[in-house]
Protein backbone atom coordinates (compact mmCIF):
# COMPACT_ATOMS: atom_id res chain seq x y z
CA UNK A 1 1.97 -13.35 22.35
CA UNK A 2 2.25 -9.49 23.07
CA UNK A 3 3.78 -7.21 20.93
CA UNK A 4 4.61 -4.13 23.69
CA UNK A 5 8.27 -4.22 22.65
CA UNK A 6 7.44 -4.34 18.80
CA UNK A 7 8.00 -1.56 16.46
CA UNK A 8 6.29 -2.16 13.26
CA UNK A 9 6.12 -0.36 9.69
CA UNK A 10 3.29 -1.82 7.97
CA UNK A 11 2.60 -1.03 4.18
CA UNK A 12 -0.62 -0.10 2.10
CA UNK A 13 -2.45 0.08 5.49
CA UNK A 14 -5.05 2.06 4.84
CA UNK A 15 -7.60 -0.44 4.06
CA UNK A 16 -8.71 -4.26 2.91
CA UNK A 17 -5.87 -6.80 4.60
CA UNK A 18 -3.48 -3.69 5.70
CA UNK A 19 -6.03 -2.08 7.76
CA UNK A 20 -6.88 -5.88 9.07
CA UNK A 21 -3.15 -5.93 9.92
CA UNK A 22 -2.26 -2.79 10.93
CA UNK A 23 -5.51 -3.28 13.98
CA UNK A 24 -4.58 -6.54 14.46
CA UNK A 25 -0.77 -5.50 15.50
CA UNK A 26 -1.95 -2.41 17.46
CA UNK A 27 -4.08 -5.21 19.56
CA UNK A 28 -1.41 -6.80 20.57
CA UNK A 29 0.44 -3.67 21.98
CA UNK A 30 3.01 -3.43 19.04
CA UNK A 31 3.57 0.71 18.42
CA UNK A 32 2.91 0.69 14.55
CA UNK A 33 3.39 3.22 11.61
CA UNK A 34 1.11 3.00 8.88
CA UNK A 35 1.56 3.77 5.38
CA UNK A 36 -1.73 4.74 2.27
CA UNK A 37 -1.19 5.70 -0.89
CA UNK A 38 -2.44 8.97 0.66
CA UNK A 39 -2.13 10.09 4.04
CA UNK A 40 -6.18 10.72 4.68
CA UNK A 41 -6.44 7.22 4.12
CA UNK A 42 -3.88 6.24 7.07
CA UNK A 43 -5.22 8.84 9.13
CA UNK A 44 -8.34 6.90 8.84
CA UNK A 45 -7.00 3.45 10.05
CA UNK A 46 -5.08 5.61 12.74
CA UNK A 47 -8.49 6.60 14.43
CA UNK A 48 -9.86 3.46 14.36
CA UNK A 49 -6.77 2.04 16.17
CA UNK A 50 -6.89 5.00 19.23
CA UNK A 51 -10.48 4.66 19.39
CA UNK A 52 -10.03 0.86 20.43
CA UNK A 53 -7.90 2.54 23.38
CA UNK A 54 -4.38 2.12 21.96
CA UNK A 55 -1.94 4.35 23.19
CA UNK A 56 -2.05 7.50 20.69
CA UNK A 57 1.63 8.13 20.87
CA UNK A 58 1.99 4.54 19.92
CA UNK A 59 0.32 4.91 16.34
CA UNK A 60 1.56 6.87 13.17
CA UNK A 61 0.57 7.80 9.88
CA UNK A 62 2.09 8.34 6.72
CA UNK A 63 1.63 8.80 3.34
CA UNK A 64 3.45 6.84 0.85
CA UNK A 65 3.20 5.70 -2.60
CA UNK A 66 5.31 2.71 -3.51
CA UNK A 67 5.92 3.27 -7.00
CA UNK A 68 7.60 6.94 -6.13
CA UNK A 69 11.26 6.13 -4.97
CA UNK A 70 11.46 9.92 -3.35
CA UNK A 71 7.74 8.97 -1.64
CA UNK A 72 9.34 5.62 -0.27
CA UNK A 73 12.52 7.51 1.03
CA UNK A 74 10.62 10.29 2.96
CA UNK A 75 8.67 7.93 4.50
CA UNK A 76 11.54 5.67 5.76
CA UNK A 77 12.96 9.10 7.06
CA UNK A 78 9.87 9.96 8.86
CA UNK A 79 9.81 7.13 10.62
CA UNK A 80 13.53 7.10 11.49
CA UNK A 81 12.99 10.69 12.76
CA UNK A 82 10.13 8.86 15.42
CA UNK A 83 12.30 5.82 16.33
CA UNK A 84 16.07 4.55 16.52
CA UNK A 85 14.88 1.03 15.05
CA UNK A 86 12.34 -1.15 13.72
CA UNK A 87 11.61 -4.55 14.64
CA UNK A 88 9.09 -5.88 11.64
CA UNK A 89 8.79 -4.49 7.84
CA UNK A 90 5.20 -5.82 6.47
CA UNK A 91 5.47 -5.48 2.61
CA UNK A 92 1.81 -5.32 1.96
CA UNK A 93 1.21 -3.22 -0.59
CA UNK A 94 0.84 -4.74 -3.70
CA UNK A 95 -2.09 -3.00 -6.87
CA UNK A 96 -4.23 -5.63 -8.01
CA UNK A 97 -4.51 -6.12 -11.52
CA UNK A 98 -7.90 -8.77 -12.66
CA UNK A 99 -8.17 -9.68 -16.32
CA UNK A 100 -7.13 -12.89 -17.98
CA UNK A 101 -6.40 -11.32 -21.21
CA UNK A 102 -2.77 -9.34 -21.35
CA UNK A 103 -4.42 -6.69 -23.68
CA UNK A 104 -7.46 -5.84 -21.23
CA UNK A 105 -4.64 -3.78 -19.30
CA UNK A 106 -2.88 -0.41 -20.24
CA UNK A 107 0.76 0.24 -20.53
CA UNK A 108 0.41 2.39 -17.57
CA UNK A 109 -1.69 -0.04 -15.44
CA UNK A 110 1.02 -2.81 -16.06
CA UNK A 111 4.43 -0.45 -15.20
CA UNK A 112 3.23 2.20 -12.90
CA UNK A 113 0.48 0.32 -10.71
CA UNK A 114 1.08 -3.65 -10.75
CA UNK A 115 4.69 -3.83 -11.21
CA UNK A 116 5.72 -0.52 -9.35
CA UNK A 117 4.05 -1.12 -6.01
CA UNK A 118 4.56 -4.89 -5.80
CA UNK A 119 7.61 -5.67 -7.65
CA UNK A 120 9.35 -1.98 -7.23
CA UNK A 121 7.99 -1.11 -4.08
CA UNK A 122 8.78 -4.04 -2.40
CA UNK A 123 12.22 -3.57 -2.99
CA UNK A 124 12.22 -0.15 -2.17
CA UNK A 125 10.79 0.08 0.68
CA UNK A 126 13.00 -3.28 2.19
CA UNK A 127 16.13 -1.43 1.18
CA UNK A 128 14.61 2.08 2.82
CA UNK A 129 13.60 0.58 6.27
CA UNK A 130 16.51 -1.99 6.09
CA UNK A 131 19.00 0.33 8.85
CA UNK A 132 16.55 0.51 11.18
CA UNK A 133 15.36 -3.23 11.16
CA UNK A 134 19.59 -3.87 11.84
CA UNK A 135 19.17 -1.79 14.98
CA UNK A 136 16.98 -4.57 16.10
CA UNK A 137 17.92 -7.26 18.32
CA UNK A 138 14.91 -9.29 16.33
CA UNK A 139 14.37 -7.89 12.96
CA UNK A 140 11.80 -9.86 10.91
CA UNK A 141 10.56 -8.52 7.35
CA UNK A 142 6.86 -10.54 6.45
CA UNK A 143 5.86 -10.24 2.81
CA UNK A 144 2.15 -10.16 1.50
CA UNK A 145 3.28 -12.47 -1.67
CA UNK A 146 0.38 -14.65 -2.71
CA UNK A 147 -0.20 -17.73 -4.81
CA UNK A 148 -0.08 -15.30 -7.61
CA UNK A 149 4.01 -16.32 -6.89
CA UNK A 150 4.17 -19.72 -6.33
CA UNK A 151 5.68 -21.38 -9.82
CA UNK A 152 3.03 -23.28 -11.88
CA UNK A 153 0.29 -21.26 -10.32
CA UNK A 154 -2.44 -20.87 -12.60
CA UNK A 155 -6.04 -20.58 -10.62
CA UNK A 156 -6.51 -16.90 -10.48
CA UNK A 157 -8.07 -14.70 -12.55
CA UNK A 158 -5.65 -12.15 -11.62
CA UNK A 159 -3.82 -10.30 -15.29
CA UNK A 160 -0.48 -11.47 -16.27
CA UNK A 161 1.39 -8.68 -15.02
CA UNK A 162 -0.12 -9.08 -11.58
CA UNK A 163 1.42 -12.66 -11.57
CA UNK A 164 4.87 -10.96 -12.56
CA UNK A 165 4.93 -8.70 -10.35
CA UNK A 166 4.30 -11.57 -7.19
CA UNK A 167 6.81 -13.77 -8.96
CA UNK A 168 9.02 -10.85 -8.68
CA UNK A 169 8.48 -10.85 -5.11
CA UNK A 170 8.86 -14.51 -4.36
CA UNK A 171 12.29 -14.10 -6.26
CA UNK A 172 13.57 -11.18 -4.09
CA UNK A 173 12.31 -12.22 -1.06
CA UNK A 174 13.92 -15.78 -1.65
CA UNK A 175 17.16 -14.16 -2.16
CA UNK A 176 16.85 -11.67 0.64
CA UNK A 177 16.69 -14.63 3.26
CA UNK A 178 19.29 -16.36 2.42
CA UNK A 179 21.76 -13.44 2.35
CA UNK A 180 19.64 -11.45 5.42
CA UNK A 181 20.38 -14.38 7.74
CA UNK A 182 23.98 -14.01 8.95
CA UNK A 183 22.68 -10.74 10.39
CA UNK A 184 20.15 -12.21 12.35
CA UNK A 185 16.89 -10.90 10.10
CA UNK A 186 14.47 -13.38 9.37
CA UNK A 187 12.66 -13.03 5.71
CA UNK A 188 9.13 -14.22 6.25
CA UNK A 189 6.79 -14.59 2.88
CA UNK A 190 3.30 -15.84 2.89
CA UNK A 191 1.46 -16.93 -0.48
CA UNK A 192 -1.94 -17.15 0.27
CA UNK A 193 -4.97 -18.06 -2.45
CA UNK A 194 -7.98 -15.67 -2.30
CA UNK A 195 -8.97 -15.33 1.32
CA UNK A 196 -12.00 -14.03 3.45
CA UNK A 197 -11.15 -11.05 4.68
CA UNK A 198 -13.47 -10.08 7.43
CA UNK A 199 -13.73 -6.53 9.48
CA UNK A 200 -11.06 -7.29 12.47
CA UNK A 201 -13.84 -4.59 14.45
CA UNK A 202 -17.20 -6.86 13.66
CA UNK A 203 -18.99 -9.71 14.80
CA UNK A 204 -17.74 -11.07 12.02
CA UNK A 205 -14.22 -11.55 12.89
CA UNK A 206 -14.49 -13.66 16.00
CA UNK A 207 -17.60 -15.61 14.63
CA UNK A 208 -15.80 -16.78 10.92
CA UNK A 209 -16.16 -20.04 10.08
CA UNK A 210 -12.62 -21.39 10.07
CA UNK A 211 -13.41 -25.52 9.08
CA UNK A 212 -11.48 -27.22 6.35
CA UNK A 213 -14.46 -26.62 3.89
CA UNK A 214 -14.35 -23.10 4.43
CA UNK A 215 -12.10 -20.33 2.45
CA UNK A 216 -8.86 -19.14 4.42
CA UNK A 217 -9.10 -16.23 6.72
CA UNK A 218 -7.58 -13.25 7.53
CA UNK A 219 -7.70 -14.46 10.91
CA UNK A 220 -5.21 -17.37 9.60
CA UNK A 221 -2.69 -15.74 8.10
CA UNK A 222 -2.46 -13.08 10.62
CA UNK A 223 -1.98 -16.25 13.07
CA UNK A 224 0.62 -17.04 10.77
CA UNK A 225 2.51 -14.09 10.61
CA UNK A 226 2.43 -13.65 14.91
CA UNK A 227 3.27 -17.14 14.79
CA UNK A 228 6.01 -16.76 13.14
CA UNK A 229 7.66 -13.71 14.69
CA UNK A 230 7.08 -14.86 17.97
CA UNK A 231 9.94 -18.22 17.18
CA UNK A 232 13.09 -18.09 18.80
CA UNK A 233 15.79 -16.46 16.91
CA UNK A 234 17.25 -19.33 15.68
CA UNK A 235 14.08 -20.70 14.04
CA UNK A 236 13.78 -19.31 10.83
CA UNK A 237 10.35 -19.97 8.62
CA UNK A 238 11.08 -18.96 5.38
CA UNK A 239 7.47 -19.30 4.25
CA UNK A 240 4.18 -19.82 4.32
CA UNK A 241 2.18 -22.40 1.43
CA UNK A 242 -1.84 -22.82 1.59
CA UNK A 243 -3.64 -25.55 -0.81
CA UNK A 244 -5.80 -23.55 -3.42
CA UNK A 245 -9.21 -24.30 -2.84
């Protein structure tokens, strides 16, 4: 599918699986604005983007740090002051948190990294960006969740308060569907295990193995995602699940 018509916000873009998304949308035509905690770091993922030939009026940077509500705001208003709507919200950004012990982690690690910028920001920045995705005669809002969420999950090495913070997400996100749909927006979440993620501008990228002994991809869930925008409006996947390897 091509994205020309597409208007896309896409969080925590400035590198790992937001730069992987943010190339892979600009490939397929979509105009995108990109988000990093700062705006050096989008600026960087912009580049790359016009140097693969995309259209440089057709890809923005931002700077915007989830866990600052006033942050999130101004960069809903910047975007609002490029376009008159938005058709797809990608909630990436999410702080990792590793450590199995729920002491190896500071006050401030748990409240103002993992829980603000996936739990908090998350919300924030689907209630910011929500006007402008009903201004769109397709509206879809995808959500980097992750296994982390699913209940019963227990695999990861990932802290405590990482897994909070994704439950959080799975919660809101759950909610946000059901009560999103009368007005035509489509909630999409994927909760993916630990996945390869390889550079969308290598070798690499097209030459992945991709067999059902291998780790997921990036490649995968980013065929998720398209898949799943590009359904008919009245198909509605709530969700993507992936067996833990």
């Amino acid at each position: 599918m091509t994205l020309e018509h597409h208007r896309v916000v896409i969080t925590a873009a400035g590198r790992d699986f937001g730069r992987t998304l943010a190339l892979r949308f600009a490939s397929r035509g979509a105009e995108v604005h990109l988000s990093a905690r700062t705006l050096e770091a989008a600026e960087r993922v912009r580049e790359e983007i016009r140097a693969q030939g995309h259209d440089a009026d057709r890809v923005h940077a931002y700077a915007c740090d989830l866990t600052d509500p006033a942050s999130v705001r101004d960069f809903a208003a910047a975007v609002a002051a490029r376009t008159d709507h938005l058709d797809v919200l990608v909630n990436n950004g999410s702080r990792y948190q590793h450590g199995t012990d729920l002491l190896s982690a500071s006050d401030e690690d748990v409240t103002d990294d993992t829980l603000a910028s996936g739990a908090t920001g998350t919300v924030l920045a689907t209630k910011a960006f929500l006007p402008l995705l009903l201004k769109s005669a397709g509206p879809d809002i995808v959500t980097m969740v992750s296994g982390c969420g699913e209940t019963g999950h227990h695999p990861s090495d990932a802290h405590a308060a990482f897994y909070a913070a994704k439950s959080a997400q799975a919660g809101f996100t759950e909610i946000l569907s059901r009560r999103l749909r009368d007005e035509g927006v489509r909630v999409i979440s994927l909760y993916p295990p630990d996945f390869d993620n390889h550079d969308p501008l290598s070798e690499a990228w097209e030459g992945a193995p991709r067999t059902a002994k291998d780790p997921l991809t990036a490649q995968s869930l980013v065929d998720c995602i398209f898949f799943a925008i590009g359904q008919p409006r009245d198909c509605f996947i709530k969700s993507f699940h992936f067996e833990q390897v």
